[in-house]
N, C-alpha and C. Protein backbone atom coordinates (compact mmCIF):
# COMPACT_ATOMS: atom_id res chain seq x y z
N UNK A 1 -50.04 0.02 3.43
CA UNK A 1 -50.18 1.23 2.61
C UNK A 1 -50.20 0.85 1.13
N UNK A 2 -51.03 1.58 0.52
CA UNK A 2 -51.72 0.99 -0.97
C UNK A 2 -51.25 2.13 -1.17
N UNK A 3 -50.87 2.26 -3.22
CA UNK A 3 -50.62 3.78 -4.04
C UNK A 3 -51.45 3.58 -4.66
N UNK A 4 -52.86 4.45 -4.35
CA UNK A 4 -53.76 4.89 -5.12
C UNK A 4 -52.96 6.12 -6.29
N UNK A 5 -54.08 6.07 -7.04
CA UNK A 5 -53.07 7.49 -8.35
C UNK A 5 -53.41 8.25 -7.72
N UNK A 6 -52.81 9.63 -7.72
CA UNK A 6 -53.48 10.92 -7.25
C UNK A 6 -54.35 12.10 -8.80
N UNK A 7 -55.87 12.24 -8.08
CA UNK A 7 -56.26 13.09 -9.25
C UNK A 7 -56.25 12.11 -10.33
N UNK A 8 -56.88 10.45 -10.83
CA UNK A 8 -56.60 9.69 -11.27
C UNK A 8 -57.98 9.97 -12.33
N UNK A 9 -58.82 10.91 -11.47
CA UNK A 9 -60.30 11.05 -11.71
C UNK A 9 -60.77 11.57 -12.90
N UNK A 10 -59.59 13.02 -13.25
CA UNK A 10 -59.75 13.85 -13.78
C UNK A 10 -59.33 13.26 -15.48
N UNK A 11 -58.66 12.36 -15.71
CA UNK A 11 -58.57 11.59 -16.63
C UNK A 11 -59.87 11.00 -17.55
N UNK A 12 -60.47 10.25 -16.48
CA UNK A 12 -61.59 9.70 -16.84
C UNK A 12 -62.59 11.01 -17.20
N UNK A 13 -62.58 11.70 -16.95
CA UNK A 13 -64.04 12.66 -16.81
C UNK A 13 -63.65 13.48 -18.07
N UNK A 14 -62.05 13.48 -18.53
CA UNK A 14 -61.66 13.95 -19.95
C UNK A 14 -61.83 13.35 -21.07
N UNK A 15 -61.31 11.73 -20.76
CA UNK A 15 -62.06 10.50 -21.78
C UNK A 15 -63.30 10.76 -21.80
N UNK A 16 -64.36 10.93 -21.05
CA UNK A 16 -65.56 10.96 -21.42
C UNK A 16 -65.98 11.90 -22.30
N UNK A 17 -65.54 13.11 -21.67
CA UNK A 17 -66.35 14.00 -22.87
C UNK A 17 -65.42 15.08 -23.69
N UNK A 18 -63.89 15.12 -23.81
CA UNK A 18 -63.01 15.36 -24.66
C UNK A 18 -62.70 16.88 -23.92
N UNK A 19 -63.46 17.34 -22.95
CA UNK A 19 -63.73 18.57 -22.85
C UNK A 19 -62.36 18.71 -21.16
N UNK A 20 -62.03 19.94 -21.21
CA UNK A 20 -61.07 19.82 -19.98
C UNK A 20 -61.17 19.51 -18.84
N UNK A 21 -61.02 19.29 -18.12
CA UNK A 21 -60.91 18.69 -16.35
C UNK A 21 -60.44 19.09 -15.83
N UNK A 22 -60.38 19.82 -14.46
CA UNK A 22 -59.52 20.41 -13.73
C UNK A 22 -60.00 20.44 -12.64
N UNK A 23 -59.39 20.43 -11.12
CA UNK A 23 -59.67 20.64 -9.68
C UNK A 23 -58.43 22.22 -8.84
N UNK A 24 -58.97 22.89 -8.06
CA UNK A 24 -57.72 23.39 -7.77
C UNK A 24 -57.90 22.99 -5.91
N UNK A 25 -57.84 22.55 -5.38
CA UNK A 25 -57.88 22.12 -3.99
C UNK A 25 -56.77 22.38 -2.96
N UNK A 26 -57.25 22.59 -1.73
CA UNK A 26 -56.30 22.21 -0.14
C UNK A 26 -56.47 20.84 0.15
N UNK A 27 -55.26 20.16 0.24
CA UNK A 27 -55.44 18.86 0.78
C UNK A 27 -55.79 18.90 2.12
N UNK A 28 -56.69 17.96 2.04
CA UNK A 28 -57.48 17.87 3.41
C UNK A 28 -56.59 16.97 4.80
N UNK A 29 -56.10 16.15 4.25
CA UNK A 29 -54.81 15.18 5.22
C UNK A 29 -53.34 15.02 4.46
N UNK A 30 -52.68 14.89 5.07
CA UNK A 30 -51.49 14.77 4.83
C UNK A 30 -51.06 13.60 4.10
N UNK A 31 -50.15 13.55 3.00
CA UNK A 31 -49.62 12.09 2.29
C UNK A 31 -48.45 12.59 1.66
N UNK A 32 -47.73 11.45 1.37
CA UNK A 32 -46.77 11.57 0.52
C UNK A 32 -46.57 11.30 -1.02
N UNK A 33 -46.52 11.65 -1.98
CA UNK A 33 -46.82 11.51 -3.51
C UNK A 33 -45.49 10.97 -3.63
N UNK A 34 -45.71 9.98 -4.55
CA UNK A 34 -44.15 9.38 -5.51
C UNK A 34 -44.49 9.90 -6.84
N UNK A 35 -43.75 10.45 -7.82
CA UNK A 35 -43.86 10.68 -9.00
C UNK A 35 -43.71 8.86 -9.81
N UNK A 36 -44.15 9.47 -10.83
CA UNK A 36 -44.76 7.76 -12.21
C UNK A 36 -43.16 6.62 -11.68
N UNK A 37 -41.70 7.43 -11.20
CA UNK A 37 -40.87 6.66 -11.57
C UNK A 37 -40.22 6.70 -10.16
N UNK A 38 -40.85 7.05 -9.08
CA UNK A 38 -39.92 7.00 -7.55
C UNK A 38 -40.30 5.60 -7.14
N UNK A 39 -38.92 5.30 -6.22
CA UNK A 39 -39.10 4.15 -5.24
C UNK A 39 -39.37 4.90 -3.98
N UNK A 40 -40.29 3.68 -3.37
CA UNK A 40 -40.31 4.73 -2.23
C UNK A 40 -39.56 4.19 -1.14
N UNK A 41 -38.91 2.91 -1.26
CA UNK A 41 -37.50 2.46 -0.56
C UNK A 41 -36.69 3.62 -0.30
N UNK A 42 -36.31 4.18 -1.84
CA UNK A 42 -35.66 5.11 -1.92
C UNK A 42 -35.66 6.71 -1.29
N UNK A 43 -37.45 6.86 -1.94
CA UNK A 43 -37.60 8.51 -1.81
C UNK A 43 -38.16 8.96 -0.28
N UNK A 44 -38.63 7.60 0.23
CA UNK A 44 -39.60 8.32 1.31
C UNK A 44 -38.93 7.65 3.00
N UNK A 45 -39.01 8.38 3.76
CA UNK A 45 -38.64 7.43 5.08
C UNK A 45 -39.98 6.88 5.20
N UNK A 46 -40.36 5.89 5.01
CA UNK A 46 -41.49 4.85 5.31
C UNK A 46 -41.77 4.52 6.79
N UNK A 47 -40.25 4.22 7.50
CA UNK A 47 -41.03 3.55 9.09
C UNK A 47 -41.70 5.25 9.69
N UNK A 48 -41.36 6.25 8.76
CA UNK A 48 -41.64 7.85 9.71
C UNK A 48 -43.21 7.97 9.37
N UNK A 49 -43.41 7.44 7.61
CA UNK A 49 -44.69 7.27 7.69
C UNK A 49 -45.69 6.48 8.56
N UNK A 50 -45.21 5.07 8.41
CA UNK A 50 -45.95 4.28 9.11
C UNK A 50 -45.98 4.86 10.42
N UNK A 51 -45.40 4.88 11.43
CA UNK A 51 -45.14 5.64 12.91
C UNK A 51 -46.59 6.47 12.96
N UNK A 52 -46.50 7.64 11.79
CA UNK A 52 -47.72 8.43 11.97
C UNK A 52 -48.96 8.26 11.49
N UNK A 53 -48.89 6.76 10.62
CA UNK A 53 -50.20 6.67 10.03
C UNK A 53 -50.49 7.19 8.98
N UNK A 54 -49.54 7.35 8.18
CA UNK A 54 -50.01 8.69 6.97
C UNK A 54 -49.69 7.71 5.38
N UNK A 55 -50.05 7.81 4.32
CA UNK A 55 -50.32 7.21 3.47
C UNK A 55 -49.36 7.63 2.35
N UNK A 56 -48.98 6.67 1.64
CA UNK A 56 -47.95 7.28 0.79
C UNK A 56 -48.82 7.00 -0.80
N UNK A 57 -48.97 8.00 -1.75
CA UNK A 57 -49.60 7.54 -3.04
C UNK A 57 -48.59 7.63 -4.23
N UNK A 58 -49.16 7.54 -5.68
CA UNK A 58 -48.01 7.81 -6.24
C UNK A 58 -49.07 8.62 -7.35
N UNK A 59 -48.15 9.45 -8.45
CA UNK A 59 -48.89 10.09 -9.12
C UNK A 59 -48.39 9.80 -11.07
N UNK A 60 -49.19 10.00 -11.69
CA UNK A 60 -48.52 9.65 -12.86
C UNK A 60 -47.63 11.21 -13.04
N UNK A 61 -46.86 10.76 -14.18
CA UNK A 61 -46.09 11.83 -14.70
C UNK A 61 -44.61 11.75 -13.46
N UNK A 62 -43.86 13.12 -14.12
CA UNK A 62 -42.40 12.69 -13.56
C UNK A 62 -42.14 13.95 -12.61
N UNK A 63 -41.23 13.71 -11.87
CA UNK A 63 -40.80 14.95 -10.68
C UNK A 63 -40.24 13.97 -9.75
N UNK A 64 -40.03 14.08 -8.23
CA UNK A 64 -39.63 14.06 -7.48
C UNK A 64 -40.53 13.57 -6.67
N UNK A 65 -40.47 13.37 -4.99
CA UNK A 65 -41.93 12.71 -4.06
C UNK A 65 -41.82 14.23 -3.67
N UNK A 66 -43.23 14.02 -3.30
CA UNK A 66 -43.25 15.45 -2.76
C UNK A 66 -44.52 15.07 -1.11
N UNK A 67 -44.75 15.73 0.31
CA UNK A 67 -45.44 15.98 0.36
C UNK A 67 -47.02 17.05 0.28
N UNK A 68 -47.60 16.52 0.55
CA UNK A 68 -48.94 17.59 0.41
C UNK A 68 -49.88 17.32 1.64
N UNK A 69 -49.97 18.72 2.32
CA UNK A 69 -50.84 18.67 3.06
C UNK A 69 -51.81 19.89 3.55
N UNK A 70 -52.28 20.27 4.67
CA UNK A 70 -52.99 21.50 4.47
C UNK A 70 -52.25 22.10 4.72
N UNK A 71 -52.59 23.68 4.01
CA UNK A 71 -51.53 25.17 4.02
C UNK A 71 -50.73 24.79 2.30
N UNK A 72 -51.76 23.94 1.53
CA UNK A 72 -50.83 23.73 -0.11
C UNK A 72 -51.97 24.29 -0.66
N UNK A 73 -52.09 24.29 -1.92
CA UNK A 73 -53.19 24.61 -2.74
C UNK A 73 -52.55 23.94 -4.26
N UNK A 74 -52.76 22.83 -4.47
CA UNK A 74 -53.29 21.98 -5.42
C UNK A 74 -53.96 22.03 -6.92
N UNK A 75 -53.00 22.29 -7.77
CA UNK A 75 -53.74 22.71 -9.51
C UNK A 75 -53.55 21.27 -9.81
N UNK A 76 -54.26 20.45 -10.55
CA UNK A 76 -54.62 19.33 -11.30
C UNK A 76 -55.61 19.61 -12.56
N UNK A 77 -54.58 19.48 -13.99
CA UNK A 77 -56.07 19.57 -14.86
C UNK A 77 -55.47 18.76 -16.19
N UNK A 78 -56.33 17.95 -16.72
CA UNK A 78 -56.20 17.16 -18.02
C UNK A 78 -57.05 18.23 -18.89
N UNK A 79 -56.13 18.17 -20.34
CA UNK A 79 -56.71 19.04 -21.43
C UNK A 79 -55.76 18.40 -22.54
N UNK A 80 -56.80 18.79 -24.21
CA UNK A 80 -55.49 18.81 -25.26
C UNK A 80 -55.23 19.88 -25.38
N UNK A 81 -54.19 19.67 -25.91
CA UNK A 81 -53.20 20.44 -27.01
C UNK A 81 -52.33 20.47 -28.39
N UNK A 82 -52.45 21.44 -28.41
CA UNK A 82 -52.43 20.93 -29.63
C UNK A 82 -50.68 20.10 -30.48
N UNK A 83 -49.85 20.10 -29.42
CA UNK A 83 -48.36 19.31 -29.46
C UNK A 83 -48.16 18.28 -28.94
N UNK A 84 -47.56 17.28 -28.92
CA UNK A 84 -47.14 15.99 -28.48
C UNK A 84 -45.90 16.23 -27.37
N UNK A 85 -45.07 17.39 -27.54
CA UNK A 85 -44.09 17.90 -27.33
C UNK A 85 -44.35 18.96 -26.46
N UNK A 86 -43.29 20.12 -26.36
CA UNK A 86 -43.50 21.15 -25.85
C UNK A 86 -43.58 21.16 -24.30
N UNK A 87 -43.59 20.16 -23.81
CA UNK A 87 -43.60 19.59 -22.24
C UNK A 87 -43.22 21.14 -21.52
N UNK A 88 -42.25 21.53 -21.33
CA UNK A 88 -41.15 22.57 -20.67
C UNK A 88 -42.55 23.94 -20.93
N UNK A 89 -42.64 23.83 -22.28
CA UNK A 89 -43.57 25.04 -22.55
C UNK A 89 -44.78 25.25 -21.95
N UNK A 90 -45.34 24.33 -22.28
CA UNK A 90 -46.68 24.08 -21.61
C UNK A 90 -46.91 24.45 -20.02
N UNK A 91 -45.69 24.02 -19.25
CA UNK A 91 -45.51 24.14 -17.55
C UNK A 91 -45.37 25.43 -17.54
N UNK A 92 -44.30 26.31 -18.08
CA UNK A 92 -43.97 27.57 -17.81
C UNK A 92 -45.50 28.50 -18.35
N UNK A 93 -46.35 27.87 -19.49
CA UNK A 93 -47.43 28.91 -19.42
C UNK A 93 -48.50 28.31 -18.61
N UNK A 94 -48.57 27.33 -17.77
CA UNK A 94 -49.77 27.38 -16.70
C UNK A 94 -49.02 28.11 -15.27
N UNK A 95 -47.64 27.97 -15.29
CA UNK A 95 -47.20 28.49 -14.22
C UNK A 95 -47.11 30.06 -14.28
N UNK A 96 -47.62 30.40 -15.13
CA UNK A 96 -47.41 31.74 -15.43
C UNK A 96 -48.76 32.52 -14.64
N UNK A 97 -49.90 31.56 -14.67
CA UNK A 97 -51.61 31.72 -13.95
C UNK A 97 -51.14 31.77 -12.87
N UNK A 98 -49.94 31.00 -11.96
CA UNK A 98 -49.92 31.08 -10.62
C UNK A 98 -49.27 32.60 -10.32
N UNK A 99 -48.32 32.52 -11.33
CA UNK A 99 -47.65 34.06 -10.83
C UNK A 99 -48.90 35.19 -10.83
N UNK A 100 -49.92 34.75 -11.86
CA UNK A 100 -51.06 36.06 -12.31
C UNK A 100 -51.74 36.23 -11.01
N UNK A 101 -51.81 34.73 -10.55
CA UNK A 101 -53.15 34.87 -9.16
C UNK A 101 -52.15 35.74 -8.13
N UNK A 102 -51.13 34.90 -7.75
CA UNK A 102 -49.87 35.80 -6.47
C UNK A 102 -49.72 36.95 -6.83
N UNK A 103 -50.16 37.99 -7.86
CA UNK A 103 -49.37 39.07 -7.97
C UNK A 103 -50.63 39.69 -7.69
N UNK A 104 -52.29 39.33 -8.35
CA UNK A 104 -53.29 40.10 -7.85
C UNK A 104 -53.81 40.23 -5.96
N UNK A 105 -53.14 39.11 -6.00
CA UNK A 105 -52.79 39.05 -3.94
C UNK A 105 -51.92 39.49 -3.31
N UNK A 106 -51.14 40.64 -4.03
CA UNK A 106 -50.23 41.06 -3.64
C UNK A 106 -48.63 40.43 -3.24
N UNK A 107 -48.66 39.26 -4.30
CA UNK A 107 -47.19 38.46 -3.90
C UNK A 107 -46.44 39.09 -5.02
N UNK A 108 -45.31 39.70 -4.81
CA UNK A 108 -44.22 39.95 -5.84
C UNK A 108 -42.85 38.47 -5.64
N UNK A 109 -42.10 39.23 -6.99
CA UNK A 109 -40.82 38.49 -6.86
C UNK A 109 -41.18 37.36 -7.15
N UNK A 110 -42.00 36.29 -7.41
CA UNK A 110 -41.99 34.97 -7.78
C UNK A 110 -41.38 34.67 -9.21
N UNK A 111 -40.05 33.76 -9.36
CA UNK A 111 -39.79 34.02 -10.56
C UNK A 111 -39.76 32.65 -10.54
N UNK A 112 -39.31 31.99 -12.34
CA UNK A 112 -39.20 30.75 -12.58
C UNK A 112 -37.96 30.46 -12.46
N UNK A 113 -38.09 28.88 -11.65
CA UNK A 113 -36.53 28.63 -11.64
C UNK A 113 -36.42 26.92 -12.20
N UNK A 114 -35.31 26.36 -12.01
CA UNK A 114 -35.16 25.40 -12.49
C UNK A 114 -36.13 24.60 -13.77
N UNK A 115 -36.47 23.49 -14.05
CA UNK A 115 -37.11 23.22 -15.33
C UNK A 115 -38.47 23.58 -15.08
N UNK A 116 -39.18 23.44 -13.84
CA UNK A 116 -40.19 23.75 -13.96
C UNK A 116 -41.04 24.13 -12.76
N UNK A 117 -40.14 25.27 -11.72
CA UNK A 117 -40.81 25.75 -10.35
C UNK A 117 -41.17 26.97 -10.61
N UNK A 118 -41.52 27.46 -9.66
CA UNK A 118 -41.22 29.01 -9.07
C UNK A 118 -40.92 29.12 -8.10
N UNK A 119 -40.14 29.98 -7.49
CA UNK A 119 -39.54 30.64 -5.98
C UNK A 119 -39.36 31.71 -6.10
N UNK A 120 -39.18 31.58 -4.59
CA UNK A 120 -39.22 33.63 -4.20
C UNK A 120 -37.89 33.52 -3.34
N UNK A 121 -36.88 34.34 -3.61
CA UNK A 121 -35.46 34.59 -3.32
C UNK A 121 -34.57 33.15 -3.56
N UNK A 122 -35.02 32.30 -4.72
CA UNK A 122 -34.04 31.19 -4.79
C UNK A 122 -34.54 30.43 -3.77
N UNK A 123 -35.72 30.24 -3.04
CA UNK A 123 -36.67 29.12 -2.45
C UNK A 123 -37.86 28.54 -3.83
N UNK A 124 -37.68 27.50 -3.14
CA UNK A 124 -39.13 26.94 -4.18
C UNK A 124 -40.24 27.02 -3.41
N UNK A 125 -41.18 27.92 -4.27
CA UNK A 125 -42.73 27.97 -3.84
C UNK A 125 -44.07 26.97 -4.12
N UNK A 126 -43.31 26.34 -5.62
CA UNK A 126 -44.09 25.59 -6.39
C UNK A 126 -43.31 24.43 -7.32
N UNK A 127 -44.13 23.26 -7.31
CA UNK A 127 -43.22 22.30 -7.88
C UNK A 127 -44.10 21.85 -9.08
N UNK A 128 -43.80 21.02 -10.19
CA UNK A 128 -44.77 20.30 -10.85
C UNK A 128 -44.48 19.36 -11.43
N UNK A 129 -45.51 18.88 -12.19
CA UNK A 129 -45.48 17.41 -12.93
C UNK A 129 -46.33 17.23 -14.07
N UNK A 130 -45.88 17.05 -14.96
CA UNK A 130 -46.45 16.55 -16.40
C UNK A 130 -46.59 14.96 -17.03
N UNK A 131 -47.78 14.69 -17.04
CA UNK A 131 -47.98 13.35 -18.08
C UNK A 131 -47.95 13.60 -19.44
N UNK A 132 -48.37 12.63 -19.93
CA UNK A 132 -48.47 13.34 -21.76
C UNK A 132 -48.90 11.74 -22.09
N UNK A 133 -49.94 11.96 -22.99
CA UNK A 133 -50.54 10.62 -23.64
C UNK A 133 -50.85 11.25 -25.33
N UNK A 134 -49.59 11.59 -26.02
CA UNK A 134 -49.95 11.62 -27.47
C UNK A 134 -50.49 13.32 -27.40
N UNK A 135 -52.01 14.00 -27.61
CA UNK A 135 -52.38 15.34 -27.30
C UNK A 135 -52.56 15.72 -26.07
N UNK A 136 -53.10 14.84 -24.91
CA UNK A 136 -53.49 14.76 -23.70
C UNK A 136 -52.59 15.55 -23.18
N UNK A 137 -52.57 16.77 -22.07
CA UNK A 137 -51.61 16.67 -20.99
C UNK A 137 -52.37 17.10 -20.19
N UNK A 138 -51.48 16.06 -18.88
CA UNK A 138 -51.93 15.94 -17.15
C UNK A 138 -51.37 17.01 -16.30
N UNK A 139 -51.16 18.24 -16.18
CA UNK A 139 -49.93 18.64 -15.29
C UNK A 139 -50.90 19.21 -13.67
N UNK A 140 -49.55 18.58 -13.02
CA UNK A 140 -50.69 18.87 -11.55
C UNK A 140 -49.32 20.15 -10.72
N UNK A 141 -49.52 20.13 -10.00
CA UNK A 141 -48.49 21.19 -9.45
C UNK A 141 -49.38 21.93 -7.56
N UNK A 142 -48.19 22.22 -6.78
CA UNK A 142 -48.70 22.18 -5.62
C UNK A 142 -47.76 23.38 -5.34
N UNK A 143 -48.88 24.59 -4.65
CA UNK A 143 -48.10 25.87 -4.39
C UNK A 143 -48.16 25.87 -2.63
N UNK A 144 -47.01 26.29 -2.10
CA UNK A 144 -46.93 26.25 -0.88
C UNK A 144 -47.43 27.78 0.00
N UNK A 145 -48.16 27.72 0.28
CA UNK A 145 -49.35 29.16 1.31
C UNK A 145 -48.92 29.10 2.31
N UNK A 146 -48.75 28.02 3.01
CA UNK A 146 -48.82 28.02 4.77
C UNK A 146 -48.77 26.72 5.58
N UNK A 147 -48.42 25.30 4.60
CA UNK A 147 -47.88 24.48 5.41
C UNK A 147 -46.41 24.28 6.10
N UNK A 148 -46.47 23.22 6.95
CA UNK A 148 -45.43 22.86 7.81
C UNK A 148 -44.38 22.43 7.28
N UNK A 149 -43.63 23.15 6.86
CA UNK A 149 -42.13 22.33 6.00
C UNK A 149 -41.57 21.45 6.39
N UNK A 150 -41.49 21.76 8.33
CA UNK A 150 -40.92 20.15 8.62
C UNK A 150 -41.25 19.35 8.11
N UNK A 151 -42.23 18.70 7.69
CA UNK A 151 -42.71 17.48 7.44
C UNK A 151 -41.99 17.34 6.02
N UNK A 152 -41.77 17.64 4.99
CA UNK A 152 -41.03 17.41 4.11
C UNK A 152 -39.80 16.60 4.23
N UNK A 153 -38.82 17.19 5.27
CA UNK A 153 -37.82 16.48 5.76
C UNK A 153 -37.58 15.06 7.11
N UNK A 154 -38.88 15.40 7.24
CA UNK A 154 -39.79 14.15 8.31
C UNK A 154 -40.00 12.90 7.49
N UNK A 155 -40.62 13.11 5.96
CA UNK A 155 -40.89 12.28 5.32
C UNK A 155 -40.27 11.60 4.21
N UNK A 156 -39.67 12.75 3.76
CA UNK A 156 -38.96 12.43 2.32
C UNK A 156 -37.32 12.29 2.03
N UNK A 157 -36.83 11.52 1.87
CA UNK A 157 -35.20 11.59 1.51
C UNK A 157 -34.52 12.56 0.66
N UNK A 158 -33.57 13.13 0.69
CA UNK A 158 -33.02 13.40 -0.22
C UNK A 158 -33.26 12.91 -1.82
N UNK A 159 -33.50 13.80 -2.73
CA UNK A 159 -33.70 13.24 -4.27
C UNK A 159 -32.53 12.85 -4.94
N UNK A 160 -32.58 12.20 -5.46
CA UNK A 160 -31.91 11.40 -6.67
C UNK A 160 -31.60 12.79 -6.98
N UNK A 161 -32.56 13.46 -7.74
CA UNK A 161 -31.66 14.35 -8.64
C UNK A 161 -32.62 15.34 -8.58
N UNK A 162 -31.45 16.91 -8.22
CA UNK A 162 -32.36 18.20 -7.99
C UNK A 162 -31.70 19.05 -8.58
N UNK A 163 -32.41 20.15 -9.08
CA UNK A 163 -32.50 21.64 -9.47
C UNK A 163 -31.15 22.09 -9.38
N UNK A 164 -30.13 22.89 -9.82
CA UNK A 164 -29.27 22.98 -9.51
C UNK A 164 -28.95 24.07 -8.64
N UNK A 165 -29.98 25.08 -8.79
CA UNK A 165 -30.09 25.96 -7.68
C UNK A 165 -30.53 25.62 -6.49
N UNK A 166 -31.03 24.43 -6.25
CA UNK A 166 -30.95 23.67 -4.77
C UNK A 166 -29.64 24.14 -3.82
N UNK A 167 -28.97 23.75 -4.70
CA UNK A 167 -27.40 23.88 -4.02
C UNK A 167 -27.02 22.99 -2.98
N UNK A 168 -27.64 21.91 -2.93
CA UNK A 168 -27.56 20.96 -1.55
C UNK A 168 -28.38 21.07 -0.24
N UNK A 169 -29.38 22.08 -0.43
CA UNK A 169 -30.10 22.61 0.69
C UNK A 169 -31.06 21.27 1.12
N UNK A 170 -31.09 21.40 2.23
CA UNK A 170 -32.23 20.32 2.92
C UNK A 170 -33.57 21.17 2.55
N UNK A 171 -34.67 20.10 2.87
CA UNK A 171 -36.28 20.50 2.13
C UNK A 171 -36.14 22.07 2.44
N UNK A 172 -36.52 21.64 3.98
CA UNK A 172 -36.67 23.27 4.86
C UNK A 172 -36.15 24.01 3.73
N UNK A 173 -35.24 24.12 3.86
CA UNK A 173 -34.07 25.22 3.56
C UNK A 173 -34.16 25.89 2.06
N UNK A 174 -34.39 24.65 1.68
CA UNK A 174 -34.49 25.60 -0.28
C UNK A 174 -36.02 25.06 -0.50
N UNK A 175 -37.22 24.84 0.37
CA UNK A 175 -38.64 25.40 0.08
C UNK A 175 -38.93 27.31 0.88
N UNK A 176 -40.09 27.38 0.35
CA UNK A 176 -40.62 28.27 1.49
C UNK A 176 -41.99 28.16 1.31
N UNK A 177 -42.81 29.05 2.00
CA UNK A 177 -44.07 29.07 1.65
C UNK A 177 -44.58 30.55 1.91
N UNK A 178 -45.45 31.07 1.59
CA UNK A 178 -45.95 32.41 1.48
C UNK A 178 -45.96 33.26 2.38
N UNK A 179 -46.49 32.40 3.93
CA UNK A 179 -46.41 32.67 5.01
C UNK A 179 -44.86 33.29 5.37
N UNK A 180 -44.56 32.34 5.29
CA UNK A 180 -42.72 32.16 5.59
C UNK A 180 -41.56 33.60 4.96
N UNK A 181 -42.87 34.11 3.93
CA UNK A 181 -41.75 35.11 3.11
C UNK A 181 -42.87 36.64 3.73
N UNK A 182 -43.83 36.91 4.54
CA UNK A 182 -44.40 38.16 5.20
C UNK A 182 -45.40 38.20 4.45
N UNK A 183 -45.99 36.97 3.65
CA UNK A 183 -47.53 37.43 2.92
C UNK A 183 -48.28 36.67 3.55
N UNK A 184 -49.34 37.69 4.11
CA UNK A 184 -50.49 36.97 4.85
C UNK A 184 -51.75 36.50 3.83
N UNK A 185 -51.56 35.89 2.94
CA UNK A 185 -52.37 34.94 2.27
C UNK A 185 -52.88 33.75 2.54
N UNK A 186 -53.98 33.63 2.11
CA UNK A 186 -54.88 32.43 3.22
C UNK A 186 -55.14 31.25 1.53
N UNK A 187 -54.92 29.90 1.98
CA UNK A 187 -55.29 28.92 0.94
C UNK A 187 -56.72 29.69 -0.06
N UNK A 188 -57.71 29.77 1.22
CA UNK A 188 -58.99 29.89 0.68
C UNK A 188 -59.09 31.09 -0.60
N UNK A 189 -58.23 32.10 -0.39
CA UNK A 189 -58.28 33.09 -1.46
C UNK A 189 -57.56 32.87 -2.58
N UNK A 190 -56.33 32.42 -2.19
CA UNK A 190 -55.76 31.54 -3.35
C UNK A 190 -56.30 31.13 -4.40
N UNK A 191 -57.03 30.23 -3.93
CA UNK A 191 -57.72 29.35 -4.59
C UNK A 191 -58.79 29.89 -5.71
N UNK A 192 -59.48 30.85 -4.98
CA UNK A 192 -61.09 31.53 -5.49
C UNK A 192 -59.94 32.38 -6.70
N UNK A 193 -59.01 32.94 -6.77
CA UNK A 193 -58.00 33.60 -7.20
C UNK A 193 -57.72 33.25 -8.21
N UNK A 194 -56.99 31.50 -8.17
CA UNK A 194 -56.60 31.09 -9.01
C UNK A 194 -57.58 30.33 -10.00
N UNK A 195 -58.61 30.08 -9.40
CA UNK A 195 -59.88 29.43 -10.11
C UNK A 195 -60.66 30.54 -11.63
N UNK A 196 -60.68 31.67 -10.99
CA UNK A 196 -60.84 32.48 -12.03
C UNK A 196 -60.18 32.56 -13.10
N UNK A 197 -58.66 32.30 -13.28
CA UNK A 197 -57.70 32.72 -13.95
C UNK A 197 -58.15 31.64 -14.65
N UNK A 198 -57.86 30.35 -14.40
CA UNK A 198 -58.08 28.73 -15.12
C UNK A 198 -58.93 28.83 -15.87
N UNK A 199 -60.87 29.17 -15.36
CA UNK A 199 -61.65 29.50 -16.04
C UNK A 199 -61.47 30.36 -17.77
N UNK A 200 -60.56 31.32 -17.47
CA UNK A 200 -60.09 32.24 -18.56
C UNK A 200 -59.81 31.65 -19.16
N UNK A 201 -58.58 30.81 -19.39
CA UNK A 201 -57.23 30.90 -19.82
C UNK A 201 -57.34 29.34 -20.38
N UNK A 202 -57.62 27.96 -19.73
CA UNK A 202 -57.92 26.93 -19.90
C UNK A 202 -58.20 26.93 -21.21
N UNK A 203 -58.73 27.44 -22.04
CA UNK A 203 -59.18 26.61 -23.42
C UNK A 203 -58.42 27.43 -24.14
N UNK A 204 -57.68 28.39 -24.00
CA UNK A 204 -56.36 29.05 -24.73
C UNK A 204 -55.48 28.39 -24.54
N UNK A 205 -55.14 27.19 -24.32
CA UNK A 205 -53.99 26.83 -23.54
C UNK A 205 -54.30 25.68 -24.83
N UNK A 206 -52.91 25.78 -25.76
CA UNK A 206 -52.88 25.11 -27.34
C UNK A 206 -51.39 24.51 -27.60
């Protein structure tokens, strides 16, 4: 097992022409992400990976391992801005597009929690991650619709260091996903949903 970057692409295609980059996607197979600074001695049960064949990558920027697989829906976008700083800020106003898309789909209650999620009743719905190169920022982030939570706790260890509203909960237990809370929302609309909003909002984003 090799750590390709994840979304390594969208970098390059920003170097080229200064102009923003962005993907919003369903992962098509299952993997495990290390953030810029996880071991994966540490973060991931490895022989559970290997066993199933599944690939572990790593991603720049900082957070936790996370997996991703289908039933996620996937924001990745490089842009400037106009701060070096502001990290915290920046997350809470792209995460703010996810609450815009969930609320025109009829999801209430998603609020922000810890430095930089959202959840619905003190579950996490959404996690993220920020790079930063000087104006550049990378932030990718993965909202949970309708995948298999087991696999979180199939794959991943306990973190080093979590949220404090975790409260000690195993994955299961302090994730959820959309499904999981009585909204019958499908990735595919999500997506078309949240794609619009990005379109908007993307070059306001300073």
């Amino acid at each position: 097992m090799h750590e390709p970057t994840v979304n390594e692409d969208l970098l390059a295609r920003f170097d080229g022409g200064k102009a923003p980059a962005w993907r919003i996607y369903e992962p098509e197979e299952t993997a495990a992400v290390l953030g810029a600074g996880g071991d994966p001695g540490r973060d991931l049960y490895l022989d559970n990976l290997r066993e199933r064949g599944i690939q572990w990558h790593r991603r720049r920027g900082g957070g936790g391992a996370v997996v991703l697989s289908r039933g996620q829906v996937v924001l990745a976008l490089v842009t400037e801005v106009a701060s070096p700083f502001r990290n915290r800020e920046y997350a809470a106003e792209i995460n703010t597009w996810f609450v815009e898309a969930l609320a025109g789909l009829g999801v209430g209650a998603v609020e922000p929690r810890g430095i930089s999620d959202l959840a619905i009743r003190d579950r996490k719905i959404l996690g993220t991650s920020i790079y930063r190169r000087k104006l550049l920022l990378f932030y990718q982030a993965s909202l949970l619709v309708s995948n298999d939570l087991s696999l979180f706790g199939l794959f991943l260890a306990p973190p080093a260091r979590a949220p404090e509203y975790r409260g000690g909960r195993e994955h299961a237990e302090f994730c959820t996903t959309l499904r999981r809370e009585g909204y019958a929302v499908s990735t595919t609309e999500t997506i078309a949903t949240l794609e619009k909003i990005v379109e908007l909002k993307i070059n306001g984003l300073a």
